[in-house]
PDB file of N, CA and C in Angstrom:
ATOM      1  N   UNK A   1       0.843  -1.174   0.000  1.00  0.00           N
ATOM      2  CA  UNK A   1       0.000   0.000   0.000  1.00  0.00           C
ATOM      3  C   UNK A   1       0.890   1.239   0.000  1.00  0.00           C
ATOM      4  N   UNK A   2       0.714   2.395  -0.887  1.00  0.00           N
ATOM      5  CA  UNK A   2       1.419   3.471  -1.447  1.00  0.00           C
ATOM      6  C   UNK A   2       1.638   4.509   0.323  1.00  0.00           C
ATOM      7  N   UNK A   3       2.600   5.025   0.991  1.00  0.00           N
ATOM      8  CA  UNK A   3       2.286   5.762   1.257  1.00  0.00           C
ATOM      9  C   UNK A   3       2.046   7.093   1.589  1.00  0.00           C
ATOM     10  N   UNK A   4       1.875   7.554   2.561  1.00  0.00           N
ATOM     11  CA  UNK A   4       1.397   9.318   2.461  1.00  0.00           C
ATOM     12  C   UNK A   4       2.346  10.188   1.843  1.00  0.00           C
ATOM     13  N   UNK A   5       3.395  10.095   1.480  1.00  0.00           N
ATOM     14  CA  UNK A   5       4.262  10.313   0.385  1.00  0.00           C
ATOM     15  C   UNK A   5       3.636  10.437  -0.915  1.00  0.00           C
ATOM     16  N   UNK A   6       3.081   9.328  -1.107  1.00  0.00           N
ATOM     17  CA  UNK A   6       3.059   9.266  -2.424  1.00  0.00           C
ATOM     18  C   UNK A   6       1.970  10.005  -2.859  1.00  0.00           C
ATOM     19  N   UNK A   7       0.973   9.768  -1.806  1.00  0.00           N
ATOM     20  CA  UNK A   7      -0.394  10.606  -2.254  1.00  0.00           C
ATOM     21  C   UNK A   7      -0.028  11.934  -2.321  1.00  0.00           C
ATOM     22  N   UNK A   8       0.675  12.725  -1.240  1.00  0.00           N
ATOM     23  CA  UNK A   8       1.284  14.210  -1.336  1.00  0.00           C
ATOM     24  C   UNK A   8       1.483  14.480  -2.533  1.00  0.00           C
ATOM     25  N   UNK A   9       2.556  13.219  -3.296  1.00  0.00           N
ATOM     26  CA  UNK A   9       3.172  13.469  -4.415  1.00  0.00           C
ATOM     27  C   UNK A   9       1.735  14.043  -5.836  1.00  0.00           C
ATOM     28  N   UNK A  10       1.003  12.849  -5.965  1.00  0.00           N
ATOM     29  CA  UNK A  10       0.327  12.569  -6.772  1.00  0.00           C
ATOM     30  C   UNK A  10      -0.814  14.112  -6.750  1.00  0.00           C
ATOM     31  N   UNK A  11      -0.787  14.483  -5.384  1.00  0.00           N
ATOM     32  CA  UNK A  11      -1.812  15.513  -5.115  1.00  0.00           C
ATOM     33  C   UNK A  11      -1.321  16.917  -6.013  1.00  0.00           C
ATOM     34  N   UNK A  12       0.245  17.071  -5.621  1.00  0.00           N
ATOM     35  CA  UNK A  12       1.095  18.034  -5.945  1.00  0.00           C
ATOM     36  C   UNK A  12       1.066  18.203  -7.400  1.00  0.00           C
ATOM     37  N   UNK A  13       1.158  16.919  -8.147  1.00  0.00           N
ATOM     38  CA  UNK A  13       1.051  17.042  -9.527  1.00  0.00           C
ATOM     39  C   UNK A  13      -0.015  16.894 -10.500  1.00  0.00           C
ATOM     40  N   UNK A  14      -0.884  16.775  -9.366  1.00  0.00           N
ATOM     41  CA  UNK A  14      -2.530  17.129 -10.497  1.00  0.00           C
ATOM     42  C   UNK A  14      -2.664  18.393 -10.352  1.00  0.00           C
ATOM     43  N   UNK A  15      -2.180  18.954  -9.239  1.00  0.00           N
ATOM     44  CA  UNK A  15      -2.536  20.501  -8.739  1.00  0.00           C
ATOM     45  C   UNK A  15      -1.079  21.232  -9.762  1.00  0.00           C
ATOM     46  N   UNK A  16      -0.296  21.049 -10.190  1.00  0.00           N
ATOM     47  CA  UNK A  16       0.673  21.562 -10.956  1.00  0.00           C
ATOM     48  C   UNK A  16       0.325  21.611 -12.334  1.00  0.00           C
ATOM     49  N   UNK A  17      -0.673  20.653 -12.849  1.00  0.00           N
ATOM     50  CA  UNK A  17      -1.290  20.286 -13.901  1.00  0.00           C
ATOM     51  C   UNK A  17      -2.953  21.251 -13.655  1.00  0.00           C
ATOM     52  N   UNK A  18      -3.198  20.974 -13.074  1.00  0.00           N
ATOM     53  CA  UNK A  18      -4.503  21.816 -13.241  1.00  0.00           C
ATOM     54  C   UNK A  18      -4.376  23.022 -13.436  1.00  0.00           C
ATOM     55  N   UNK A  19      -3.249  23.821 -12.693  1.00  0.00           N
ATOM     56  CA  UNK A  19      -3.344  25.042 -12.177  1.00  0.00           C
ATOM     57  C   UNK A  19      -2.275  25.348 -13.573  1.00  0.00           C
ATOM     58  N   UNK A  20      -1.149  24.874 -13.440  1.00  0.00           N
ATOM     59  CA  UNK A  20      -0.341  25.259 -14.392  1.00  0.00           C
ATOM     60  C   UNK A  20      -0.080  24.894 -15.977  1.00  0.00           C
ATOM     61  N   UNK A  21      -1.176  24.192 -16.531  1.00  0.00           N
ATOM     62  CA  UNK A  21      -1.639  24.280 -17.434  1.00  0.00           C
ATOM     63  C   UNK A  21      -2.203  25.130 -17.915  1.00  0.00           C
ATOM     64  N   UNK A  22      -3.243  25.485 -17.427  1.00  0.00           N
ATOM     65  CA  UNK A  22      -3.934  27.130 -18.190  1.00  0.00           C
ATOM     66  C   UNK A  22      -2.996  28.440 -17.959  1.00  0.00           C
ATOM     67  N   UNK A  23      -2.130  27.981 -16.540  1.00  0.00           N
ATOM     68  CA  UNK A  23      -1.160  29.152 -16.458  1.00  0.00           C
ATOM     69  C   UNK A  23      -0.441  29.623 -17.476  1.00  0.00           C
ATOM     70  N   UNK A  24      -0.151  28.351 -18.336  1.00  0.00           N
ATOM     71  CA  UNK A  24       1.090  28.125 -19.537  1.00  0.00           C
ATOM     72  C   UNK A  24       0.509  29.034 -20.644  1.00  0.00           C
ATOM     73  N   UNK A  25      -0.800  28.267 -20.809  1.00  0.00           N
ATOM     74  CA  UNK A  25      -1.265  28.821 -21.868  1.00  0.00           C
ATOM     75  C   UNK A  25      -1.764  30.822 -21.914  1.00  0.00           C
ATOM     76  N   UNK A  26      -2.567  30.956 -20.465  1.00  0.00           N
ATOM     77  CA  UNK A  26      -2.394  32.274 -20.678  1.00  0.00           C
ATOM     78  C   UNK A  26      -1.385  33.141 -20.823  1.00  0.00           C
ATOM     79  N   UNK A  27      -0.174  32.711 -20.070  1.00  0.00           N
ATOM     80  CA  UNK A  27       0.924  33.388 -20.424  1.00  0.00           C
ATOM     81  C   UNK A  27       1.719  33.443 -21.566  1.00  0.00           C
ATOM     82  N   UNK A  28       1.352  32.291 -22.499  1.00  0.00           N
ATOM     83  CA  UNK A  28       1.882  32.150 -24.348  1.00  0.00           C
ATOM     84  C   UNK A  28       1.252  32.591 -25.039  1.00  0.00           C
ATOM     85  N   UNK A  29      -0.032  32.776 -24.635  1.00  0.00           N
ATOM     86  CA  UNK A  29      -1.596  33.062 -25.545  1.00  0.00           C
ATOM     87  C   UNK A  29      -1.364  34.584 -25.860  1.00  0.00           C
ATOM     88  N   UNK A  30      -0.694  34.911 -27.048  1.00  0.00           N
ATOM     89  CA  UNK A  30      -0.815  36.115 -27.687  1.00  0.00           C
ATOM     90  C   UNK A  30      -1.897  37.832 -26.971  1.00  0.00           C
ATOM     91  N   UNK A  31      -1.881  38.633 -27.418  1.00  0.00           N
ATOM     92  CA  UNK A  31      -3.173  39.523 -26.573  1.00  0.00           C
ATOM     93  C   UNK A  31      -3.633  40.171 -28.069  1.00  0.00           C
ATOM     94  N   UNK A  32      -4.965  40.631 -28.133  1.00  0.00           N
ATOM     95  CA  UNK A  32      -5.334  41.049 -29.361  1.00  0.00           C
ATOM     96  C   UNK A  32      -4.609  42.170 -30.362  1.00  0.00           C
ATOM     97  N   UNK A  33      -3.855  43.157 -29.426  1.00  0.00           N
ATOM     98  CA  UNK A  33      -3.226  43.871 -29.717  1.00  0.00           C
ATOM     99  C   UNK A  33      -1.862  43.465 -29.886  1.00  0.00           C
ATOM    100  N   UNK A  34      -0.920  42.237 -29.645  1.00  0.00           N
ATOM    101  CA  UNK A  34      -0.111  41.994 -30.395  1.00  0.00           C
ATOM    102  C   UNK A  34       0.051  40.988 -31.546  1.00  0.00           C
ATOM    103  N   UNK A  35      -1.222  40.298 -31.781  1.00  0.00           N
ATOM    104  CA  UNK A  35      -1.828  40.033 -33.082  1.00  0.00           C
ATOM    105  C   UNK A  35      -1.775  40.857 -33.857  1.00  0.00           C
ATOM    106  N   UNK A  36      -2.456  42.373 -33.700  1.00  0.00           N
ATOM    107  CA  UNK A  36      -2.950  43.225 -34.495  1.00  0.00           C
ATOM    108  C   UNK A  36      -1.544  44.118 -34.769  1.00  0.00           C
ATOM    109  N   UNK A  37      -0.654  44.026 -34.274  1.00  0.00           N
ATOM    110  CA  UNK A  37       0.658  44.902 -34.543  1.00  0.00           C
ATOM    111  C   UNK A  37       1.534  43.974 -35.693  1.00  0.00           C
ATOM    112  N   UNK A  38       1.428  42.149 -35.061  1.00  0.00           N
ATOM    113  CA  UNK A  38       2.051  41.600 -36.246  1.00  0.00           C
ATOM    114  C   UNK A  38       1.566  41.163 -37.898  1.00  0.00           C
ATOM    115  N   UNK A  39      -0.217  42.307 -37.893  1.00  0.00           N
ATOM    116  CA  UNK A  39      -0.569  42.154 -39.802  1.00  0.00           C
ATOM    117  C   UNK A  39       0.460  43.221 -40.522  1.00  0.00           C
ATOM    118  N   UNK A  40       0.441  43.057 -41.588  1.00  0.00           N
ATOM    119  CA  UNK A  40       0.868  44.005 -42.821  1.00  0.00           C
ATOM    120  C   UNK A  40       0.270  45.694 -42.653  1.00  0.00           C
ATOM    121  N   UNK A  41       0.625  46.254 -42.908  1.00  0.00           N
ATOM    122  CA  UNK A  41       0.166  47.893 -42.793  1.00  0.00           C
ATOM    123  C   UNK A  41      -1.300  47.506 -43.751  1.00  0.00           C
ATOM    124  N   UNK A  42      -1.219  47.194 -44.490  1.00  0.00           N
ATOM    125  CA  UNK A  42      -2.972  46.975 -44.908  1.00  0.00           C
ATOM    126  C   UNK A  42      -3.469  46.262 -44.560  1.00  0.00           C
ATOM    127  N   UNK A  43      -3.954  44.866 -43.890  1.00  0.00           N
ATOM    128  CA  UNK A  43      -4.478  44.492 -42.987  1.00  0.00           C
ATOM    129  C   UNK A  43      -4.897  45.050 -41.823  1.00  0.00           C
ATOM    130  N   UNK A  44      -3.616  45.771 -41.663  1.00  0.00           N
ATOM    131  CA  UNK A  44      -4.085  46.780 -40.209  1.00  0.00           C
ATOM    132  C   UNK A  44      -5.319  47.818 -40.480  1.00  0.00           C
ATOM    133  N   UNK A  45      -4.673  48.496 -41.514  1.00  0.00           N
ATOM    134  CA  UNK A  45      -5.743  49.666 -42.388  1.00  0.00           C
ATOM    135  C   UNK A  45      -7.110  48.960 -42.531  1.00  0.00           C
ATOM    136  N   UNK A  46      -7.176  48.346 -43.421  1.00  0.00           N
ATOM    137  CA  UNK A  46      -8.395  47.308 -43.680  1.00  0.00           C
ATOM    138  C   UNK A  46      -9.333  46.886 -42.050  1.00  0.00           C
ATOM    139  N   UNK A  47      -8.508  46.543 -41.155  1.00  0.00           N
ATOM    140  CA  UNK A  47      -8.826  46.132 -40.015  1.00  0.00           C
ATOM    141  C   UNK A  47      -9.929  47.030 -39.518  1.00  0.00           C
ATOM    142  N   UNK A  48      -9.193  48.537 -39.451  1.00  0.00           N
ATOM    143  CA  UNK A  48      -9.250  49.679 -38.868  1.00  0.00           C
ATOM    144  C   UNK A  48     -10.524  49.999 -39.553  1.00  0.00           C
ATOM    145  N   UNK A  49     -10.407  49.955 -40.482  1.00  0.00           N
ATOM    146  CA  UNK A  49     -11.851  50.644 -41.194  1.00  0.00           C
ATOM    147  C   UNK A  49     -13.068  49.817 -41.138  1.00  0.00           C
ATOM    148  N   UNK A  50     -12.824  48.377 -41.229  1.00  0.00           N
ATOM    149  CA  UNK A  50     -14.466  47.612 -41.302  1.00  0.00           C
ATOM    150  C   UNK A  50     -15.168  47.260 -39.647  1.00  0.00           C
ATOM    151  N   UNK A  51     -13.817  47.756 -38.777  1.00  0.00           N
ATOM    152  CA  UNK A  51     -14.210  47.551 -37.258  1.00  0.00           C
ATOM    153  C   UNK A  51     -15.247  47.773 -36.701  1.00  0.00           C
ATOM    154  N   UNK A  52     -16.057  49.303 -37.155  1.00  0.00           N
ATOM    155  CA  UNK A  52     -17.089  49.546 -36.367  1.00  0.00           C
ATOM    156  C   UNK A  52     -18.606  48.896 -37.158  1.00  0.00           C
ATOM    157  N   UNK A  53     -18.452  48.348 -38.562  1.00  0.00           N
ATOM    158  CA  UNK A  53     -19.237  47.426 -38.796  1.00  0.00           C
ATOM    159  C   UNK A  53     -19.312  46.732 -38.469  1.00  0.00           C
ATOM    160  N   UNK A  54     -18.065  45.446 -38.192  1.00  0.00           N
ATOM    161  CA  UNK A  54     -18.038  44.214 -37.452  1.00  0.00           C
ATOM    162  C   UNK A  54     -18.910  44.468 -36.066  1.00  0.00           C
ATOM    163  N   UNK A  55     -18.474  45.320 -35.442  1.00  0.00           N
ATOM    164  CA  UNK A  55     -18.792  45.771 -34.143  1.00  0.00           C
ATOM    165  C   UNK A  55     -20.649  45.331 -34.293  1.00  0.00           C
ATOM    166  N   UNK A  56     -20.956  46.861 -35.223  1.00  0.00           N
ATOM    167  CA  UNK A  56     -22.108  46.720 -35.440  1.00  0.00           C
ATOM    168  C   UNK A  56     -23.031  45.537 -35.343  1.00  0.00           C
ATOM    169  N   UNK A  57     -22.221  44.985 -36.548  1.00  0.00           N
ATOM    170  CA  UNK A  57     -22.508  43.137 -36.727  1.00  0.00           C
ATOM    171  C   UNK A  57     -23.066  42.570 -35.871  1.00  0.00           C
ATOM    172  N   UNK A  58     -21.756  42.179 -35.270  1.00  0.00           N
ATOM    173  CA  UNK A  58     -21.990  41.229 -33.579  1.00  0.00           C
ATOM    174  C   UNK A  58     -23.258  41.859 -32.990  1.00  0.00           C
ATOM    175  N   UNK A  59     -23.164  42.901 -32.528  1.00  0.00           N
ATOM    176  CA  UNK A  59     -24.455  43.798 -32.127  1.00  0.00           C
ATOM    177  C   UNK A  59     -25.830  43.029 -32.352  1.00  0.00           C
ATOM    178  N   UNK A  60     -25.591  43.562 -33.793  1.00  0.00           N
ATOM    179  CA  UNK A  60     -26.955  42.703 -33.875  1.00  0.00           C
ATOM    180  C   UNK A  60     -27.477  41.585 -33.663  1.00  0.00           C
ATOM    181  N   UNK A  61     -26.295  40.706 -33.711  1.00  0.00           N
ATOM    182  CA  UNK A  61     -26.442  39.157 -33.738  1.00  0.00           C
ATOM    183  C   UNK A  61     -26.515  38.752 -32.306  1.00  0.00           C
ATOM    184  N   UNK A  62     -26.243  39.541 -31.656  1.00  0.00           N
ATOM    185  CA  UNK A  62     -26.433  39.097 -30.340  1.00  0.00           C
ATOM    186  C   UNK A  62     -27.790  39.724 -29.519  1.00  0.00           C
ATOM    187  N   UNK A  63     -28.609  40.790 -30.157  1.00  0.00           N
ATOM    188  CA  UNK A  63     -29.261  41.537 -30.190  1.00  0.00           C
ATOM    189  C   UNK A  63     -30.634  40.120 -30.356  1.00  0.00           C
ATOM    190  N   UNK A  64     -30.450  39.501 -31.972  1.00  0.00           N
ATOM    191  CA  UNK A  64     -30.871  38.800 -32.268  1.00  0.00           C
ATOM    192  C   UNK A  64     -31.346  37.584 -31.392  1.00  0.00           C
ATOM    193  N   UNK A  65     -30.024  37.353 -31.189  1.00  0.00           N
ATOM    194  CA  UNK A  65     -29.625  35.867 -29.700  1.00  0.00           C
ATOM    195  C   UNK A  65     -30.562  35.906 -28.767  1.00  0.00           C
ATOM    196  N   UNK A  66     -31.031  37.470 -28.198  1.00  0.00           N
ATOM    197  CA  UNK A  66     -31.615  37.369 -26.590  1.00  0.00           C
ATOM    198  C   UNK A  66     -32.568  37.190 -27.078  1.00  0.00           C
ATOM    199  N   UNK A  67     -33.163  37.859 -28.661  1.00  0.00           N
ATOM    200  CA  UNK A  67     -34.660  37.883 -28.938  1.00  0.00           C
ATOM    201  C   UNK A  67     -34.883  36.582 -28.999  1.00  0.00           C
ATOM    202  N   UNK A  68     -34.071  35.624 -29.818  1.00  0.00           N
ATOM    203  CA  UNK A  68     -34.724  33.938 -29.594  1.00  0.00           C
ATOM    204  C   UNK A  68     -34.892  33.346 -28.636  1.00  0.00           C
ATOM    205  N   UNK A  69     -34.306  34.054 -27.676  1.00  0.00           N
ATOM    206  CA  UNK A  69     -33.864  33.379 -26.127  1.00  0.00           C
ATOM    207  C   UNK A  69     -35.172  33.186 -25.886  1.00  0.00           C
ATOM    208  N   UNK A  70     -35.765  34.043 -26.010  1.00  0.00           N
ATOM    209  CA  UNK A  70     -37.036  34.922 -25.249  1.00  0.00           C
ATOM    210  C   UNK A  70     -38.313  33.580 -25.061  1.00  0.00           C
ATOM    211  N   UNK A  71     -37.934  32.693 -26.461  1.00  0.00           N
ATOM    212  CA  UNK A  71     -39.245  31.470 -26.431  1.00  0.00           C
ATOM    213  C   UNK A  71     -38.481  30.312 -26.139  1.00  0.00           C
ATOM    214  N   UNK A  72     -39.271  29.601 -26.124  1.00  0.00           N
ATOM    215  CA  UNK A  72     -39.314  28.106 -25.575  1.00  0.00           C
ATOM    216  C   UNK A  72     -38.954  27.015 -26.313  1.00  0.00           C
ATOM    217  N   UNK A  73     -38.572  27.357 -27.101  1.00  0.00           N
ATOM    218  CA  UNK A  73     -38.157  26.739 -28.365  1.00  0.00           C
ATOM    219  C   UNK A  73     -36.452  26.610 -28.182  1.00  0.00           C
ATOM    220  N   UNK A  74     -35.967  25.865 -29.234  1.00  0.00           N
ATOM    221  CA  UNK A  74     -34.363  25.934 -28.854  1.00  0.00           C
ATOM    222  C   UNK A  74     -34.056  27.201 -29.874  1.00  0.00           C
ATOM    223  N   UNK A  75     -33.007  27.545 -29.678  1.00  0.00           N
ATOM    224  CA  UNK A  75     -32.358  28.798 -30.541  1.00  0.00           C
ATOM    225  C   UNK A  75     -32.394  28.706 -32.131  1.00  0.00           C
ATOM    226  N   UNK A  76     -32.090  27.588 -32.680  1.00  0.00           N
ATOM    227  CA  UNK A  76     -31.671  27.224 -33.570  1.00  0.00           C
ATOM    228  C   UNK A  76     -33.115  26.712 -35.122  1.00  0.00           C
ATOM    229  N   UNK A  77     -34.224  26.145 -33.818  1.00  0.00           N
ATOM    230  CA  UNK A  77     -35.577  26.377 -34.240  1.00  0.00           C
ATOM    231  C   UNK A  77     -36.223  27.723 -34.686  1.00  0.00           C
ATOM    232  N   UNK A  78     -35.673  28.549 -33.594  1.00  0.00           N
ATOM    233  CA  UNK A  78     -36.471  30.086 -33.902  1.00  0.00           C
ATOM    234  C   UNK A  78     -35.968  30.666 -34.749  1.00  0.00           C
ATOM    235  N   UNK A  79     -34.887  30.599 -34.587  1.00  0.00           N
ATOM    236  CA  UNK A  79     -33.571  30.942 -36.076  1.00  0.00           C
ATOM    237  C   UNK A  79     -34.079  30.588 -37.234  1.00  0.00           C
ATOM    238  N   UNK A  80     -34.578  29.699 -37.444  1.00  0.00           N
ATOM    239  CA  UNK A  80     -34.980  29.252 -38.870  1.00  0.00           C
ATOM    240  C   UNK A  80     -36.333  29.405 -39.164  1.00  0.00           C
ATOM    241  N   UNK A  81     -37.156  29.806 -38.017  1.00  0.00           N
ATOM    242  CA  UNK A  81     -38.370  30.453 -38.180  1.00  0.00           C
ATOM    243  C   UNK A  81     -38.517  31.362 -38.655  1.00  0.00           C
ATOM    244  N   UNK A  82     -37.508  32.133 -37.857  1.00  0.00           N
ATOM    245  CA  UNK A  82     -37.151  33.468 -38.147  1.00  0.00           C
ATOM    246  C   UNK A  82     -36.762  33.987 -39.853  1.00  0.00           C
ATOM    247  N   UNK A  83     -35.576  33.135 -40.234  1.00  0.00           N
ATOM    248  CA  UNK A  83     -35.453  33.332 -41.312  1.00  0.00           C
ATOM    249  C   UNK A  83     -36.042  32.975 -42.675  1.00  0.00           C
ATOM    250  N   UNK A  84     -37.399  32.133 -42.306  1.00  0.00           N
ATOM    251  CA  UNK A  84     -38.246  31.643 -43.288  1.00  0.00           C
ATOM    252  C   UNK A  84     -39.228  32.611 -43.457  1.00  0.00           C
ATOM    253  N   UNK A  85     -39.255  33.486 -42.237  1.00  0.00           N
ATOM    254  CA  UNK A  85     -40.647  34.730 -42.007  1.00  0.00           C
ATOM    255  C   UNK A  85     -39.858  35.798 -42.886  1.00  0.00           C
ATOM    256  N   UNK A  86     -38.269  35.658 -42.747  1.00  0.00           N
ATOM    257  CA  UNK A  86     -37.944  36.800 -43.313  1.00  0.00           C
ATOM    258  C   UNK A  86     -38.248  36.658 -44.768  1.00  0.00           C
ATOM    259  N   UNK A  87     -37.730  35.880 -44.975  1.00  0.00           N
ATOM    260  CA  UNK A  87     -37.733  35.237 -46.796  1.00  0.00           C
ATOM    261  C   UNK A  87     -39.202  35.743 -47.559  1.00  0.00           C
ATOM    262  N   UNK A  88     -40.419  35.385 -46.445  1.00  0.00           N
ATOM    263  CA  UNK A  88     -41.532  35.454 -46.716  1.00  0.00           C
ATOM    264  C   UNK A  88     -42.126  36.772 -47.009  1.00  0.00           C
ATOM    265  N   UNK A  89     -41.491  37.566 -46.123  1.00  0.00           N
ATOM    266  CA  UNK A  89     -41.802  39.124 -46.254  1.00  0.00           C
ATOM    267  C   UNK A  89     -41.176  39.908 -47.599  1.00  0.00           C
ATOM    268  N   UNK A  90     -39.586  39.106 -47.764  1.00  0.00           N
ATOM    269  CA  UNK A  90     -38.879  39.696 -48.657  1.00  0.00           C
ATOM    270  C   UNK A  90     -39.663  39.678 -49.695  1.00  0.00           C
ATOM    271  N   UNK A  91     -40.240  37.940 -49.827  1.00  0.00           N
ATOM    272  CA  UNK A  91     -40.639  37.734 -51.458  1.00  0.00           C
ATOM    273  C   UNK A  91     -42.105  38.577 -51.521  1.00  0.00           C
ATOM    274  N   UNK A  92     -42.672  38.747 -50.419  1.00  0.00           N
ATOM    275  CA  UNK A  92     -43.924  39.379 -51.001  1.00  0.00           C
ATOM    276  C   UNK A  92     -43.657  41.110 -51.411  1.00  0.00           C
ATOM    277  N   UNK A  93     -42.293  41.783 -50.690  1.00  0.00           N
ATOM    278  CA  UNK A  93     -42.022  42.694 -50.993  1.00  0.00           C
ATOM    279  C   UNK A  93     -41.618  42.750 -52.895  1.00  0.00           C
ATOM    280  N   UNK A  94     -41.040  42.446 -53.027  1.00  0.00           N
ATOM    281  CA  UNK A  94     -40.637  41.461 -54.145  1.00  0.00           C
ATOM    282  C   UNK A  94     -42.242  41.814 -54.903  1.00  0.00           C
ATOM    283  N   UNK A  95     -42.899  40.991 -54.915  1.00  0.00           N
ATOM    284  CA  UNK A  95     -44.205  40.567 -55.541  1.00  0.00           C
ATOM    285  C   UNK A  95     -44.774  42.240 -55.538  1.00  0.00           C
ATOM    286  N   UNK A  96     -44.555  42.611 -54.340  1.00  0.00           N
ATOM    287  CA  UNK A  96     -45.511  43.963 -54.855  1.00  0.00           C
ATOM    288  C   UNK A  96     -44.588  45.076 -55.503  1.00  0.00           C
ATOM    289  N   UNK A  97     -43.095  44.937 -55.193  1.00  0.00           N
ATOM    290  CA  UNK A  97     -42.956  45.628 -56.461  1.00  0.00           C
ATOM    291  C   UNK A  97     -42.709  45.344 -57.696  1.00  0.00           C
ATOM    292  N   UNK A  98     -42.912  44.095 -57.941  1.00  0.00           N
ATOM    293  CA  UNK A  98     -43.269  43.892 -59.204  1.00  0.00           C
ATOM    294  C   UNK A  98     -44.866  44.412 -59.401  1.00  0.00           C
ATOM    295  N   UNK A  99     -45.771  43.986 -58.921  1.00  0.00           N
ATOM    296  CA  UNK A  99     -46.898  44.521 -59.684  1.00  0.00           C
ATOM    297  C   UNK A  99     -46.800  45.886 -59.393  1.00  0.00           C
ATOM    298  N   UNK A 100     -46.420  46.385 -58.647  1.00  0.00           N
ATOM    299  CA  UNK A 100     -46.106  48.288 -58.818  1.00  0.00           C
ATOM    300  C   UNK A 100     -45.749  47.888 -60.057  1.00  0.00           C
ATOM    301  N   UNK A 101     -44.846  47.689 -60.306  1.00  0.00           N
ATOM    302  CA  UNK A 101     -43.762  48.112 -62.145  1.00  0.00           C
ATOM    303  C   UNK A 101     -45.094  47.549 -62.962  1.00  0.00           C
ATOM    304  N   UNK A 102     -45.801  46.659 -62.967  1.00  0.00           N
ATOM    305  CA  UNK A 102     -46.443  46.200 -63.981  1.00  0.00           C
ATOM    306  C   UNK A 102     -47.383  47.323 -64.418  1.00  0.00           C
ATOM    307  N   UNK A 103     -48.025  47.356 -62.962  1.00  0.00           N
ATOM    308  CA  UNK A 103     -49.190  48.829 -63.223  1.00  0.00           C
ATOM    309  C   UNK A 103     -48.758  49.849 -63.849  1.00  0.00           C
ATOM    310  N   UNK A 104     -47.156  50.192 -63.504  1.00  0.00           N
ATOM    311  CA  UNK A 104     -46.625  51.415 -63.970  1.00  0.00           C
ATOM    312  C   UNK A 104     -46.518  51.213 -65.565  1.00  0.00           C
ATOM    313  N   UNK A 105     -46.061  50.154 -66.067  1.00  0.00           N
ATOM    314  CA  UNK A 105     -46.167  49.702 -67.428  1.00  0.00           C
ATOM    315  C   UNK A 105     -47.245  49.866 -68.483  1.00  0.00           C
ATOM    316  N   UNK A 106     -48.111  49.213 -67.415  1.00  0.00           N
ATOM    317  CA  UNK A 106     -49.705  49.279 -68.470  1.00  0.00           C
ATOM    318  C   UNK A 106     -50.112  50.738 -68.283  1.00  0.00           C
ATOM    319  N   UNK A 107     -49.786  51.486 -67.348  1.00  0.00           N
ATOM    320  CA  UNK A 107     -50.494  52.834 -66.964  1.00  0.00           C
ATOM    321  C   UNK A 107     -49.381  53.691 -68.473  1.00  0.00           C
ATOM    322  N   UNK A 108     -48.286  53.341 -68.338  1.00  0.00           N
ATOM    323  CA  UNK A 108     -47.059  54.189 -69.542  1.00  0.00           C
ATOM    324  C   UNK A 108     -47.902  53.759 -71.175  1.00  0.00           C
ATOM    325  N   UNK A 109     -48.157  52.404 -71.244  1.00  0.00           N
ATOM    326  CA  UNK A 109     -48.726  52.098 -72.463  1.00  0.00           C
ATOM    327  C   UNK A 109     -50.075  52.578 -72.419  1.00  0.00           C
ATOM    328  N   UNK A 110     -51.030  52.681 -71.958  1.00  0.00           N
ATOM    329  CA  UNK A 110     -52.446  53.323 -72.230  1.00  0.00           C
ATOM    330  C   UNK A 110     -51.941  54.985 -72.352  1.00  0.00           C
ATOM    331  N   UNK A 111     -50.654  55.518 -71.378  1.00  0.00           N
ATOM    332  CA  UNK A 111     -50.375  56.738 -71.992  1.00  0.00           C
ATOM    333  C   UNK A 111     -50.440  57.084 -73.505  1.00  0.00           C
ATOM    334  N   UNK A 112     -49.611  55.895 -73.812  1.00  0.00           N
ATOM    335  CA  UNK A 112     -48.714  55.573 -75.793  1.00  0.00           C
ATOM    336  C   UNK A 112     -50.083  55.813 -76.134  1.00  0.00           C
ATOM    337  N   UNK A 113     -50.627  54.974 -76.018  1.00  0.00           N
ATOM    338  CA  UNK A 113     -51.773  54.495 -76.847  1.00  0.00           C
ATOM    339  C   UNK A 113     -52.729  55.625 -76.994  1.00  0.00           C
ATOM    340  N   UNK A 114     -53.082  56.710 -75.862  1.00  0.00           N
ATOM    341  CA  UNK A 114     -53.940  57.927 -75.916  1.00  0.00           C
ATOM    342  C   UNK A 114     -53.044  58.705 -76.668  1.00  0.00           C
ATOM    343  N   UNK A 115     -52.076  58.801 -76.590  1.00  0.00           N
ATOM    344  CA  UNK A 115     -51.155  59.954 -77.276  1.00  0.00           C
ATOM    345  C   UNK A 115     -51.111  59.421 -78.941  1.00  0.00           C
ATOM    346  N   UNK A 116     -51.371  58.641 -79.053  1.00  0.00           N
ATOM    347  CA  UNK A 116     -50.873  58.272 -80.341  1.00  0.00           C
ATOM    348  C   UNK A 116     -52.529  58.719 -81.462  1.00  0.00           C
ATOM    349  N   UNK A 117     -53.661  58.821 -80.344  1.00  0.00           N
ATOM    350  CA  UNK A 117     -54.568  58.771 -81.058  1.00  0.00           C
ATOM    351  C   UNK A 117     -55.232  60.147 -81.191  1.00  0.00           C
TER     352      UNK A 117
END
């Protein structure tokens, strides 16, 4: 039977491993800002300029996130609810401006057609 030695031991090195594992890594793990110093001067530029869209972006999408939260449903259900309602709205937007243009068409040709006579 191992003893109290050994358990000390064994204790010491899960706790050296638990603890100093993520230690390792946060301390190697780059920071956003010295990522962002080692792109190309246009990458950086590029970076710089689409940022407060990205920003935006996320925004919304997370904006989005709480609104699905909100039902009882899983996220991923409402999500696709969501985006089938959108589709639905688009295409009828869609549909009516096409028949706007159509009306506008036949309304331009009965113009032709009075003018011509």
């Amino acid at each position: 039977m191992p003893g109290a030695a050994t358990y000390v031991k064994a204790v010491a090195a899960g706790a050296a491993l638990c603890i100093g594992g993520p230690a390792l890594v946060w301390y190697v793990s780059p920071t956003e800002e010295e990522i962002f110093k080692k792109y190309n001067p246009d990458l950086q530029k590029r970076a710089l300029e689409t940022r407060e869209q990205r920003q935006q972006e996320f925004d919304n999408f997370v904006t989005q996130l709480k609104e699905y939260s909100k039902s009882d449903k899983p996220i991923w259900i409402v999500q696709k609810e969501m985006e089938k309602k959108r589709a639905e709205e688009n295409a009828q937007i869609l549909r009516d401006e096409q028949a706007a243009l159509a009306a506008d068409v036949q309304k331009r040709k009965a113009e032709i057609r009075a003018s011509t006579k």
